[in-house]
PDB file of N, CA and C in Angstrom:
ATOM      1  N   UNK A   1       0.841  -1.189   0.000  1.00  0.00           N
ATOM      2  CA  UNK A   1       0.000   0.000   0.000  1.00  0.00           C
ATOM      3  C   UNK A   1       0.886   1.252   0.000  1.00  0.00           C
ATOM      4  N   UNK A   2       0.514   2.640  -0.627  1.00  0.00           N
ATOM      5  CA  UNK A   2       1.124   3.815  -0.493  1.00  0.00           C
ATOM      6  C   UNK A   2      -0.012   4.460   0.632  1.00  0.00           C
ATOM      7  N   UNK A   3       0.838   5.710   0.538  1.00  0.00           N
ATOM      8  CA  UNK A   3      -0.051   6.970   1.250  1.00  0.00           C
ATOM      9  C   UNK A   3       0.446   8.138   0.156  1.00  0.00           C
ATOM     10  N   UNK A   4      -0.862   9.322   0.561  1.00  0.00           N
ATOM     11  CA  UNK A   4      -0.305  10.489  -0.017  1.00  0.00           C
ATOM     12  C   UNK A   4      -0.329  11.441   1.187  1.00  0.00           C
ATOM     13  N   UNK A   5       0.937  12.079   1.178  1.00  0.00           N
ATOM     14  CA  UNK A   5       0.764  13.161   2.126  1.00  0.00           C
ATOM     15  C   UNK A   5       0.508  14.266   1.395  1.00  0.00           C
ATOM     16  N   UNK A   6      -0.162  15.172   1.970  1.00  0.00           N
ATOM     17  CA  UNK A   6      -0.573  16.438   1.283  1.00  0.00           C
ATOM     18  C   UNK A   6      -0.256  17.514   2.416  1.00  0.00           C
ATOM     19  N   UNK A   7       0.875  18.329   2.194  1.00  0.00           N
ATOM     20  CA  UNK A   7       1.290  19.331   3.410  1.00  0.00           C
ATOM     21  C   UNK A   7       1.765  20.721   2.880  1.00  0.00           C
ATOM     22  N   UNK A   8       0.502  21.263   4.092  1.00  0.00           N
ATOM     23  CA  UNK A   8       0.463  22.721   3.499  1.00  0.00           C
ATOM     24  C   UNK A   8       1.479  23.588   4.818  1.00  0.00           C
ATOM     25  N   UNK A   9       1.999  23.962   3.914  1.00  0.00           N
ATOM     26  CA  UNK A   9       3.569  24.770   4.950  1.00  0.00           C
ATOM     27  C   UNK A   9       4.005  26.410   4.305  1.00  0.00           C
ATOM     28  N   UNK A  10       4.887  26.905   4.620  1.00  0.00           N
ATOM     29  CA  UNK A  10       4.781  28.656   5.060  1.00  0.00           C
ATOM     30  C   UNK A  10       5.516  28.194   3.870  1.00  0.00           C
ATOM     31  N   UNK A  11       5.961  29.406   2.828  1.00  0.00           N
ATOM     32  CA  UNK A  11       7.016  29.368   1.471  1.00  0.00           C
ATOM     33  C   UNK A  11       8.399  29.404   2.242  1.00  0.00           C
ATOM     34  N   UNK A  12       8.627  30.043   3.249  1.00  0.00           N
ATOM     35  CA  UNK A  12       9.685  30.065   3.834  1.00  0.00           C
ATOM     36  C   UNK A  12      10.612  28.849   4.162  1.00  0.00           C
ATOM     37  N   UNK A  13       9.591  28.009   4.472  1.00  0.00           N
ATOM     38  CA  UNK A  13      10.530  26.388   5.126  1.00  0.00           C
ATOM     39  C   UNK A  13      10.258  25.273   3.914  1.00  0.00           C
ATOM     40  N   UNK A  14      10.121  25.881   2.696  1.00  0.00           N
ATOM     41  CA  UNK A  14       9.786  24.729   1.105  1.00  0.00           C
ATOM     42  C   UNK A  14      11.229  24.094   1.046  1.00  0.00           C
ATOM     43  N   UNK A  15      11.966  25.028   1.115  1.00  0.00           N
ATOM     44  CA  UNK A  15      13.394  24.422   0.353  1.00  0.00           C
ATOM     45  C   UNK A  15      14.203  22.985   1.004  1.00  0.00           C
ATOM     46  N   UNK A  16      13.648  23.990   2.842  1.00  0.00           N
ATOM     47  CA  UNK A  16      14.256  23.175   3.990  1.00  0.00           C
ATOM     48  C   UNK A  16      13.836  21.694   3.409  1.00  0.00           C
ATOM     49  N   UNK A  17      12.051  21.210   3.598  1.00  0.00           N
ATOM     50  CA  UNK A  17      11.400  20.327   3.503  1.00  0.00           C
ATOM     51  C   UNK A  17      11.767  19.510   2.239  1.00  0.00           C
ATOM     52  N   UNK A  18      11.919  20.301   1.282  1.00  0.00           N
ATOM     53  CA  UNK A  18      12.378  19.775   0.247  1.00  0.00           C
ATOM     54  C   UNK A  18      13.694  18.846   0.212  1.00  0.00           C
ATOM     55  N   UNK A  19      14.696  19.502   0.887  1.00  0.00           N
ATOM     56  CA  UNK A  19      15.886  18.934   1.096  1.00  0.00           C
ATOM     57  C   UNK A  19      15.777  17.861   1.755  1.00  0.00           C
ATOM     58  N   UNK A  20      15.432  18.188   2.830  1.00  0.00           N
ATOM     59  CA  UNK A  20      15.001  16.638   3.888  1.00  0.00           C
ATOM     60  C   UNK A  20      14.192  15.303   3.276  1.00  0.00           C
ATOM     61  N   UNK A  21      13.511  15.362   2.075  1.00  0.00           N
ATOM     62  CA  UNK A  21      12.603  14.551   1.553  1.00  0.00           C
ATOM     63  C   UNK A  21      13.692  14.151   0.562  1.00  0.00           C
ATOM     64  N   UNK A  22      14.508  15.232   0.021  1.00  0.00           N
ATOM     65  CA  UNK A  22      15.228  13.911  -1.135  1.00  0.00           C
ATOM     66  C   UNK A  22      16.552  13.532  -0.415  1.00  0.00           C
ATOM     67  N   UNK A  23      17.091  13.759   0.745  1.00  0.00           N
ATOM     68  CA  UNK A  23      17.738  13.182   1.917  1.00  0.00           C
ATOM     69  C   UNK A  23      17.476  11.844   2.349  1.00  0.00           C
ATOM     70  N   UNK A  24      16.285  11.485   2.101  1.00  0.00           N
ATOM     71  CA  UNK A  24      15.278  10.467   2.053  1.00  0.00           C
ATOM     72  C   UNK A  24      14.987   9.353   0.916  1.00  0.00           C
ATOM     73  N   UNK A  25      15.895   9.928   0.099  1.00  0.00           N
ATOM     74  CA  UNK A  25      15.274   9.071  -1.105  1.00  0.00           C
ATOM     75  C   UNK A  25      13.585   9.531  -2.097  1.00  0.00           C
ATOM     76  N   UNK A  26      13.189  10.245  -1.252  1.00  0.00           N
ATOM     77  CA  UNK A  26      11.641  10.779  -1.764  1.00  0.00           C
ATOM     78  C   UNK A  26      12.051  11.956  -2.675  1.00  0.00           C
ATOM     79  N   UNK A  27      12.307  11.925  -3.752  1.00  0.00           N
ATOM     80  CA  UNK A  27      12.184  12.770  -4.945  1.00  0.00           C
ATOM     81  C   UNK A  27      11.005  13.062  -5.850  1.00  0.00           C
ATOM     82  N   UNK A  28       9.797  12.663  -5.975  1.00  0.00           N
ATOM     83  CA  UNK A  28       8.418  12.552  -6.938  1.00  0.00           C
ATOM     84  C   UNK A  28       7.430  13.562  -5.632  1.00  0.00           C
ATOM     85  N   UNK A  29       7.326  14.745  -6.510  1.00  0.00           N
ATOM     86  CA  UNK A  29       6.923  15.631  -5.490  1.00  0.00           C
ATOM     87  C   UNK A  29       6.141  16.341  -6.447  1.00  0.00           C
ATOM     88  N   UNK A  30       4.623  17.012  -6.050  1.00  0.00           N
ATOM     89  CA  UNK A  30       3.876  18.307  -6.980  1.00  0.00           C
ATOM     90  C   UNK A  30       3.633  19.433  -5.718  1.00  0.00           C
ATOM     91  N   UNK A  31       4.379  20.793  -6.590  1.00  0.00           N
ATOM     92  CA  UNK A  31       4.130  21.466  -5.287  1.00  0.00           C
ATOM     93  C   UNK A  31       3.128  22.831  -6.014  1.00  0.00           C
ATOM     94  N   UNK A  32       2.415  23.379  -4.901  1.00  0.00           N
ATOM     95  CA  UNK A  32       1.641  24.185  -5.674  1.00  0.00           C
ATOM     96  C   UNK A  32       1.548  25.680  -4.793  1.00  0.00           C
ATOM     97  N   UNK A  33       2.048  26.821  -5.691  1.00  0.00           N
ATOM     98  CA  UNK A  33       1.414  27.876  -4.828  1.00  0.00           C
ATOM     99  C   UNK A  33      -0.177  28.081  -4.519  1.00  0.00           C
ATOM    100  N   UNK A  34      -0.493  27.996  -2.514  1.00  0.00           N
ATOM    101  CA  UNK A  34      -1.867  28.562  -2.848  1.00  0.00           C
ATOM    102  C   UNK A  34      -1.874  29.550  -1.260  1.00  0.00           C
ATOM    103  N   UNK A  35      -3.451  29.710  -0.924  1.00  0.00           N
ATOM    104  CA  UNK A  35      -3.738  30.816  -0.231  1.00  0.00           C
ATOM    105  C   UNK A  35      -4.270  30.393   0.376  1.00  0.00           C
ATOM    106  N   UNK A  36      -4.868  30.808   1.815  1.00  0.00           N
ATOM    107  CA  UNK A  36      -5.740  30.149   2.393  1.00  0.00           C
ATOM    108  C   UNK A  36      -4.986  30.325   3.726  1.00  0.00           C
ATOM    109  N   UNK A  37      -6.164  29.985   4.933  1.00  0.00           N
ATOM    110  CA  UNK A  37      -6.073  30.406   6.520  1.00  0.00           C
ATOM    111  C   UNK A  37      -6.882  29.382   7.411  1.00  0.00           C
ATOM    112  N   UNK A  38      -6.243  29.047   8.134  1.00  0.00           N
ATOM    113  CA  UNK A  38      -6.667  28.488   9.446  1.00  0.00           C
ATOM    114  C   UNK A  38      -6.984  29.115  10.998  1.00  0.00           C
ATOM    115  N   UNK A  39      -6.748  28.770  12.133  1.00  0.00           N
ATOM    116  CA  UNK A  39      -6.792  29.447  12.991  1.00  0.00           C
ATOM    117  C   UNK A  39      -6.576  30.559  13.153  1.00  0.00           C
ATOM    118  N   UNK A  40      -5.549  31.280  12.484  1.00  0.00           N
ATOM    119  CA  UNK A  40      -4.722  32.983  12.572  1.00  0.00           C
ATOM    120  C   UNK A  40      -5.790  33.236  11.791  1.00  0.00           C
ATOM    121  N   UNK A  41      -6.785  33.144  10.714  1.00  0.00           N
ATOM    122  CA  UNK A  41      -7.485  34.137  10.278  1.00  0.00           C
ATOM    123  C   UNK A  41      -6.662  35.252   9.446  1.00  0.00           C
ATOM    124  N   UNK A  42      -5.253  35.218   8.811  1.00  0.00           N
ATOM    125  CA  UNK A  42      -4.792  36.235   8.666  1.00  0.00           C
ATOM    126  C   UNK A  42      -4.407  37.134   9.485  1.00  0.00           C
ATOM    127  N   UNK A  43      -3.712  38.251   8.533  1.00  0.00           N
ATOM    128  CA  UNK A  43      -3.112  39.171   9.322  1.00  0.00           C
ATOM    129  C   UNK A  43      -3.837  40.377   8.766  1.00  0.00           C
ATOM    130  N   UNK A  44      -3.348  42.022   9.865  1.00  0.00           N
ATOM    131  CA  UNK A  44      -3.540  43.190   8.874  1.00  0.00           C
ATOM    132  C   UNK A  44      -2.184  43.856   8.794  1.00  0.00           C
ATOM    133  N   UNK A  45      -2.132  44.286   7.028  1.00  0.00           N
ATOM    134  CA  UNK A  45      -0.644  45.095   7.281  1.00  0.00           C
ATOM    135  C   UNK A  45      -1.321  46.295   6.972  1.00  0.00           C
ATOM    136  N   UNK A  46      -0.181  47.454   6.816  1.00  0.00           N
ATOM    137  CA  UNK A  46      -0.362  48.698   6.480  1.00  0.00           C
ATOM    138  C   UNK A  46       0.296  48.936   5.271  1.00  0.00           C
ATOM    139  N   UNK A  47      -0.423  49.803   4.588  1.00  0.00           N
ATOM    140  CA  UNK A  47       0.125  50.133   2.996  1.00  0.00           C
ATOM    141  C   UNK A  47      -0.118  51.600   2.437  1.00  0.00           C
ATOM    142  N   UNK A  48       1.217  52.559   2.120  1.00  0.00           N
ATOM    143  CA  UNK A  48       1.049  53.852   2.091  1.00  0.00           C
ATOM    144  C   UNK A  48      -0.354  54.221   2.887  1.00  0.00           C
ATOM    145  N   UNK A  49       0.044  53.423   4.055  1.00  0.00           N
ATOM    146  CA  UNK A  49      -0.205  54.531   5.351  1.00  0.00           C
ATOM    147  C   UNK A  49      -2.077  54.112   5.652  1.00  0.00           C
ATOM    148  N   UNK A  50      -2.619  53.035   5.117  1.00  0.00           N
ATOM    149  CA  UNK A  50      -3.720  52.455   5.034  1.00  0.00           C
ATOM    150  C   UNK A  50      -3.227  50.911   5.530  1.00  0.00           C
ATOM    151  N   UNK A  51      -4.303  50.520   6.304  1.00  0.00           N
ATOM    152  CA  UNK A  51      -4.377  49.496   6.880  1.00  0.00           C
ATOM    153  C   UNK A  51      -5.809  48.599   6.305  1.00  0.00           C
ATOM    154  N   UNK A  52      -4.971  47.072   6.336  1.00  0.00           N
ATOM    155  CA  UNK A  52      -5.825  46.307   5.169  1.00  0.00           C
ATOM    156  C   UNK A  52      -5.511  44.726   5.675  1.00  0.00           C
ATOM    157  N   UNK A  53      -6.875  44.639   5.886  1.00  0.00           N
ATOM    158  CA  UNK A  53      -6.715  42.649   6.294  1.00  0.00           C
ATOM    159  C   UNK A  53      -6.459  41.956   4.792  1.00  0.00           C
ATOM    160  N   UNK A  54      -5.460  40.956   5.366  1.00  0.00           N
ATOM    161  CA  UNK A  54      -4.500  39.519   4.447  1.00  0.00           C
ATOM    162  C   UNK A  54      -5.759  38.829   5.216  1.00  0.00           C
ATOM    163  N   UNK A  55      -6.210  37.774   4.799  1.00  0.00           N
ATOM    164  CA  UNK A  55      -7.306  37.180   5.219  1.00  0.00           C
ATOM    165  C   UNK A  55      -6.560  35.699   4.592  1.00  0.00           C
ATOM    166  N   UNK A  56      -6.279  35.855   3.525  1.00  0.00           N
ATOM    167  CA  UNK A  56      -5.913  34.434   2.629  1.00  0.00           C
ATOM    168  C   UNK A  56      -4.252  34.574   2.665  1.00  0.00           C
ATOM    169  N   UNK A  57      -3.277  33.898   3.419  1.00  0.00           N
ATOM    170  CA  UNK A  57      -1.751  33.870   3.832  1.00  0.00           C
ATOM    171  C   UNK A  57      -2.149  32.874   2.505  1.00  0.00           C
ATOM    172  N   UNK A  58      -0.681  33.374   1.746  1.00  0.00           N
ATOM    173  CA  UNK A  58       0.291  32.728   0.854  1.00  0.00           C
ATOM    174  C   UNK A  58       1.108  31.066   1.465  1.00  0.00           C
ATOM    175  N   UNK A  59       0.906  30.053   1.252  1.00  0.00           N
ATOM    176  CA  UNK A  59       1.014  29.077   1.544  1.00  0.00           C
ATOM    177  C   UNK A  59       1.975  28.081   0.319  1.00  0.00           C
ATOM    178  N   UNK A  60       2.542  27.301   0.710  1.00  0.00           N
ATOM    179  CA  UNK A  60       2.913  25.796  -0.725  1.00  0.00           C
ATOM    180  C   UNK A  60       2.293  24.552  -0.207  1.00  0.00           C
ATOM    181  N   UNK A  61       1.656  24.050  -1.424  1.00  0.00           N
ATOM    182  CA  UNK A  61       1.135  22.781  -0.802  1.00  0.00           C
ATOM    183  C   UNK A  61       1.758  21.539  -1.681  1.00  0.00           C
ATOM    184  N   UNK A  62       2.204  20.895  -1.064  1.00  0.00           N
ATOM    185  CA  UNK A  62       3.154  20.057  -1.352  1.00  0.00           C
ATOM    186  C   UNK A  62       2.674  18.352  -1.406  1.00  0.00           C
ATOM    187  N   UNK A  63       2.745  17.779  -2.289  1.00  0.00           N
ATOM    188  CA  UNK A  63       1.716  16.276  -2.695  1.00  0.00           C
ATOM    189  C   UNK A  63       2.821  15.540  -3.114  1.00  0.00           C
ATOM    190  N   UNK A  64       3.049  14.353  -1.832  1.00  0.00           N
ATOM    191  CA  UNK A  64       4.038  13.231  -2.513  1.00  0.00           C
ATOM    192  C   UNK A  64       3.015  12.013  -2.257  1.00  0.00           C
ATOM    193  N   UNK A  65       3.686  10.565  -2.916  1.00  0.00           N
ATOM    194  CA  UNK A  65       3.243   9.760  -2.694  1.00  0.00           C
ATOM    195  C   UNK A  65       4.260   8.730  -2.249  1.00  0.00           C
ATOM    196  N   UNK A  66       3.999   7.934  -1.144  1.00  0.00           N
ATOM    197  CA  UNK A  66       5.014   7.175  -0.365  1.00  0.00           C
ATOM    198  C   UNK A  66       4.454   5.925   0.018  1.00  0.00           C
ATOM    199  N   UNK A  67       5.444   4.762  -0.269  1.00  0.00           N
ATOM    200  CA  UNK A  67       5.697   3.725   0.255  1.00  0.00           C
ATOM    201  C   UNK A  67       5.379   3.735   1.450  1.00  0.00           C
ATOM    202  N   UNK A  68       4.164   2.681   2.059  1.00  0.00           N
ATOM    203  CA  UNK A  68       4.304   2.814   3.501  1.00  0.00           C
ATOM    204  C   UNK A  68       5.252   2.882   4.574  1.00  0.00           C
ATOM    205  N   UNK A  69       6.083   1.930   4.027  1.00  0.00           N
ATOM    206  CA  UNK A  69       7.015   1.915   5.038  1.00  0.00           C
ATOM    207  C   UNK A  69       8.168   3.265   5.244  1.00  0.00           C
ATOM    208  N   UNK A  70       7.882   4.118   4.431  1.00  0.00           N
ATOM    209  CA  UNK A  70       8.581   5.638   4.280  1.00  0.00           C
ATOM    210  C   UNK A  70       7.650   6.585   5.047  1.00  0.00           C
ATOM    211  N   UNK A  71       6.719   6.364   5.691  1.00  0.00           N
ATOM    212  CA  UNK A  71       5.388   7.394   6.127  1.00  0.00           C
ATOM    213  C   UNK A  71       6.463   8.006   7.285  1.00  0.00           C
ATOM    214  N   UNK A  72       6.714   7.063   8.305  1.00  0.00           N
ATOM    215  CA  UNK A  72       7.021   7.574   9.479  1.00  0.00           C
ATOM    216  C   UNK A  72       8.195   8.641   9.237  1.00  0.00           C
ATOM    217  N   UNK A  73       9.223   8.305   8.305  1.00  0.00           N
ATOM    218  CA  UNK A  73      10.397   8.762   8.147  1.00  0.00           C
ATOM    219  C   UNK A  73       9.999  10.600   7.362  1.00  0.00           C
ATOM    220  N   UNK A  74       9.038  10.430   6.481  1.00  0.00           N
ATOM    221  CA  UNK A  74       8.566  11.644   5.551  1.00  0.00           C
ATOM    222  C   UNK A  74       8.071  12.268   6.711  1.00  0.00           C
ATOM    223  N   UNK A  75       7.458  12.152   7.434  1.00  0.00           N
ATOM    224  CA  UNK A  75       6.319  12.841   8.610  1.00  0.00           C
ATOM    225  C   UNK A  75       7.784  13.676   9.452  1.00  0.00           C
ATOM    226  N   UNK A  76       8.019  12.680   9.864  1.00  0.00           N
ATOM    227  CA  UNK A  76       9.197  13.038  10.938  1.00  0.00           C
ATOM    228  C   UNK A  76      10.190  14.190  10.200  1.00  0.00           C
ATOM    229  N   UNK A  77      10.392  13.852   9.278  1.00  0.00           N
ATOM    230  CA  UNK A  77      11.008  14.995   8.549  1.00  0.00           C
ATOM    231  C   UNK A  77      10.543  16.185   8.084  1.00  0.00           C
ATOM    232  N   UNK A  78       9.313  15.976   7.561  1.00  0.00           N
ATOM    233  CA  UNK A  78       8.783  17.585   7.272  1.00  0.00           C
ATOM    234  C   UNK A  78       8.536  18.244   8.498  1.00  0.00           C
ATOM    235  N   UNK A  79       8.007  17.334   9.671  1.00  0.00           N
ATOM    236  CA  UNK A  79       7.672  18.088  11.429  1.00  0.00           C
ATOM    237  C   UNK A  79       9.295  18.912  11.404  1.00  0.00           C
ATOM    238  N   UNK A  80      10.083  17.646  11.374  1.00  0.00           N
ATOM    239  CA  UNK A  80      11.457  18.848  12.046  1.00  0.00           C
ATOM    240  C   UNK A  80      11.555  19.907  11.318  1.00  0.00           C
ATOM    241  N   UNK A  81      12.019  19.940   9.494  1.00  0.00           N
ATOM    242  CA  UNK A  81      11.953  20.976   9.507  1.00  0.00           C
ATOM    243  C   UNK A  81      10.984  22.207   9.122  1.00  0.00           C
ATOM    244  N   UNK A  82       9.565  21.836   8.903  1.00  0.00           N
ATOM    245  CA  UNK A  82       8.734  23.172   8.577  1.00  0.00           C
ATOM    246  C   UNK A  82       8.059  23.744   9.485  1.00  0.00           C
ATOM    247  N   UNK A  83       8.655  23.095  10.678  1.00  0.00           N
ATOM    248  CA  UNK A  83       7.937  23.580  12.242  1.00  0.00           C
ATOM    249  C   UNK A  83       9.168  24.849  12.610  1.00  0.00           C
ATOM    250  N   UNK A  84       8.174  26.462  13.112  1.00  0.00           N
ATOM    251  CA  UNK A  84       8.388  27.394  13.077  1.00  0.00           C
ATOM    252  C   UNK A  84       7.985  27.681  14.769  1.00  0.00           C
ATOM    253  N   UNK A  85       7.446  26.734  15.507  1.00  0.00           N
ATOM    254  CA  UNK A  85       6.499  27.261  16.355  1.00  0.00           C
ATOM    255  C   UNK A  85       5.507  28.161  16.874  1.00  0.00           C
ATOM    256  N   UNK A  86       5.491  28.479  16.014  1.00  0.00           N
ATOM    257  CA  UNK A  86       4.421  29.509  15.494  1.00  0.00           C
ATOM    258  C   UNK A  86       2.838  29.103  14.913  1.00  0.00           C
ATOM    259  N   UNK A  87       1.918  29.756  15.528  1.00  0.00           N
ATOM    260  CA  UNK A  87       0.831  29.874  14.210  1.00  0.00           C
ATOM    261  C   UNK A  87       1.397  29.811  12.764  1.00  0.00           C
ATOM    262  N   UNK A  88       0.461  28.981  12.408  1.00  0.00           N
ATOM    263  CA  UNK A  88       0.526  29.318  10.535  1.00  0.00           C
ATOM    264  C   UNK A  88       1.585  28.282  10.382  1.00  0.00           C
ATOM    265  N   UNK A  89       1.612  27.160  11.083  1.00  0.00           N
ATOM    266  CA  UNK A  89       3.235  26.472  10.218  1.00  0.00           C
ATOM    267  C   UNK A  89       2.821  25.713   9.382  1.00  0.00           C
ATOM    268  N   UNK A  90       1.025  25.265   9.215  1.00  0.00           N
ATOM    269  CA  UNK A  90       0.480  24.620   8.306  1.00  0.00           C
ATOM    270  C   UNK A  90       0.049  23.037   9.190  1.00  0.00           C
ATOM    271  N   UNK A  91      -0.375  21.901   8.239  1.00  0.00           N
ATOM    272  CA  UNK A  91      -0.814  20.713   8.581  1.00  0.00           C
ATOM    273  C   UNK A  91      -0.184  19.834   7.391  1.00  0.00           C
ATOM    274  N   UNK A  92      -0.287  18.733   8.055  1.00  0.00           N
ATOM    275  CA  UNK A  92      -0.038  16.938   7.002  1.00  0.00           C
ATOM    276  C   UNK A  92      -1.232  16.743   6.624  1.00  0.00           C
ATOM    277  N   UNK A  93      -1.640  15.811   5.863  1.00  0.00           N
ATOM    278  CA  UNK A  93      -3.028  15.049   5.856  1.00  0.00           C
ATOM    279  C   UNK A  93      -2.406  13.991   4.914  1.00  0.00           C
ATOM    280  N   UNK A  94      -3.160  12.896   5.670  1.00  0.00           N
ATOM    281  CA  UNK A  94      -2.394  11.510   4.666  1.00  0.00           C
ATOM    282  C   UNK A  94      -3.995  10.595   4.581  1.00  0.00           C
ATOM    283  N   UNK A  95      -3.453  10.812   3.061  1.00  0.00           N
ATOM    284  CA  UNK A  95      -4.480   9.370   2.678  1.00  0.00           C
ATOM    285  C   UNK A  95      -3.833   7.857   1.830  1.00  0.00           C
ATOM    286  N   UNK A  96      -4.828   7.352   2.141  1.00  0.00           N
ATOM    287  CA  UNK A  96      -4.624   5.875   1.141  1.00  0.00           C
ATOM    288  C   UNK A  96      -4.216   5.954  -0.227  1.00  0.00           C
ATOM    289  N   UNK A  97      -3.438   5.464  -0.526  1.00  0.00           N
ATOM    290  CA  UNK A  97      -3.548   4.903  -1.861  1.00  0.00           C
ATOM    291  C   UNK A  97      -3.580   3.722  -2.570  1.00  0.00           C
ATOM    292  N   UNK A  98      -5.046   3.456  -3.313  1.00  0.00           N
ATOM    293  CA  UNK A  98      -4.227   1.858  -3.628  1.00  0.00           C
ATOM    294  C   UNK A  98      -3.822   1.863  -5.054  1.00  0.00           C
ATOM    295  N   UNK A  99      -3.379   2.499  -6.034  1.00  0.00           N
ATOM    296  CA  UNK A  99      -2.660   2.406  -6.947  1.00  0.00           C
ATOM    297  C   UNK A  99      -2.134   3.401  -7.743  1.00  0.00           C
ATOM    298  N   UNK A 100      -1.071   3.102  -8.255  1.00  0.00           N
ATOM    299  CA  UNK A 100      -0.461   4.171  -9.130  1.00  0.00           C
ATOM    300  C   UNK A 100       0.138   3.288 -10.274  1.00  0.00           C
ATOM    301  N   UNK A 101      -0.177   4.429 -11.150  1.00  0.00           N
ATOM    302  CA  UNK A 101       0.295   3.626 -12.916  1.00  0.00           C
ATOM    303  C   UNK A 101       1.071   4.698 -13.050  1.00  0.00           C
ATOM    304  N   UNK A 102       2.107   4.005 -13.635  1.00  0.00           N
ATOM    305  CA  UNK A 102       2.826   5.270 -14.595  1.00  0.00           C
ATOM    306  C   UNK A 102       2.695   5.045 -16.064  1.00  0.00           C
ATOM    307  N   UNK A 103       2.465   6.091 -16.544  1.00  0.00           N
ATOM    308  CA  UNK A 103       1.579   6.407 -17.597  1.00  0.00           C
ATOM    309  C   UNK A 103       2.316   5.745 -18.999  1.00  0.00           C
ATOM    310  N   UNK A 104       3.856   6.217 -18.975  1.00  0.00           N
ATOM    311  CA  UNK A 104       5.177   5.744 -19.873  1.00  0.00           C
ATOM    312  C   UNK A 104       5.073   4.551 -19.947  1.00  0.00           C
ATOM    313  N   UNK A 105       5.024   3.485 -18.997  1.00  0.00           N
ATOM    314  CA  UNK A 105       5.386   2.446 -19.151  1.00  0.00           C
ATOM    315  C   UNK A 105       4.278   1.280 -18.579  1.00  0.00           C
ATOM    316  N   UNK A 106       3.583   1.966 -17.965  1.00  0.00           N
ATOM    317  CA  UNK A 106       2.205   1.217 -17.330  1.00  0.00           C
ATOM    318  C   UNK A 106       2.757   0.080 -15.700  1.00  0.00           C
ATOM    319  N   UNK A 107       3.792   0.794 -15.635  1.00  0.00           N
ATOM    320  CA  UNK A 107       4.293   0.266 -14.174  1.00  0.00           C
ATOM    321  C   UNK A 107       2.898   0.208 -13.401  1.00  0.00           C
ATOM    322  N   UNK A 108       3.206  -0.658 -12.225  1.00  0.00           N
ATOM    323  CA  UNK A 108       2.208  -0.491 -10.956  1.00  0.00           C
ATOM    324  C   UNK A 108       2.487  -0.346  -9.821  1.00  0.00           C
ATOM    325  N   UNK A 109       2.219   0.135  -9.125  1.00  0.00           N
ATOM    326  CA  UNK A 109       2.307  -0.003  -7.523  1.00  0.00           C
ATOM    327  C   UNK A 109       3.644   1.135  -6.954  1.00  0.00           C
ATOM    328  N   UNK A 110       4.143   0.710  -5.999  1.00  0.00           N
ATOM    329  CA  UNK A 110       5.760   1.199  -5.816  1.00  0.00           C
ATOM    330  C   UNK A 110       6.437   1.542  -6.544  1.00  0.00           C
ATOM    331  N   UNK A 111       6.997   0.467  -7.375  1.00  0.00           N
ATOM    332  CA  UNK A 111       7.622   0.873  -8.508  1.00  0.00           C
ATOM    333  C   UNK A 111       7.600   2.204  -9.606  1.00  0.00           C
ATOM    334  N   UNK A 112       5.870   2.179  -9.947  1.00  0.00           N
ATOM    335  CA  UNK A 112       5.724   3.117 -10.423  1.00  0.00           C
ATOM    336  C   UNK A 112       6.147   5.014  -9.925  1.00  0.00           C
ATOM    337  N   UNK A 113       6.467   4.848  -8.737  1.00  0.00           N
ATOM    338  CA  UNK A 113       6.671   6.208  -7.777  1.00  0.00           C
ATOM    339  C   UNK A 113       7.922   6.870  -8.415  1.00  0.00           C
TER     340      UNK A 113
END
């Protein structure tokens, strides 16, 4: 069986996370700029001297797919490094997967990753 993790983290700690995952052997990654808020609700900044709610923080959301037996090791690694202690450091979410084809060659399973 795989999993997909899907982890939404600050642009600031992408590169870190990034590094740590192909440290790992985990190279097959889709990352996506998006927007969006959780608990913080945003922020307000000021702009020539006007003040204006960020409601939707700038975020990367980041989609691998992993070998089970790689879950614990991927987890553990994006915690160390995209954790800021702070509000806003984002969440994991992992689901099932039961298959993957690759499209080139019609691989299955693992292999295909």
């Amino acid at each position: 069986m795989m999993t997909k993790l899907e982890v939404i983290l600050q642009p600031s700690r992408f590169d870190a996370v990034k590094e740590a995952l192909t440290e790992l052997g985990i190279g097959g990654m889709t990352i996506s700029d998006v927007r969006g808020h959780g608990r913080q609700k945003g922020h307000t900044e000021v702009y020539k001297g006007r003040e204006y709610t960020v409601d939707l923080v700038p975020k990367v959301k980041l989609e691998i797919i992993v070998a089970d037996d790689q879950i614990d090791s991927a987890v553990s690694a994006i915690l160390k490094t995209a954790s800021t202690g702070k509000i806003g450091d984002g969440k994991i979410f992992l689901y099932k997967v039961e298959e993957v084809i690759r499209i080139r060659n019609q691989e299955r399973g693992v292999v295909a990753l």
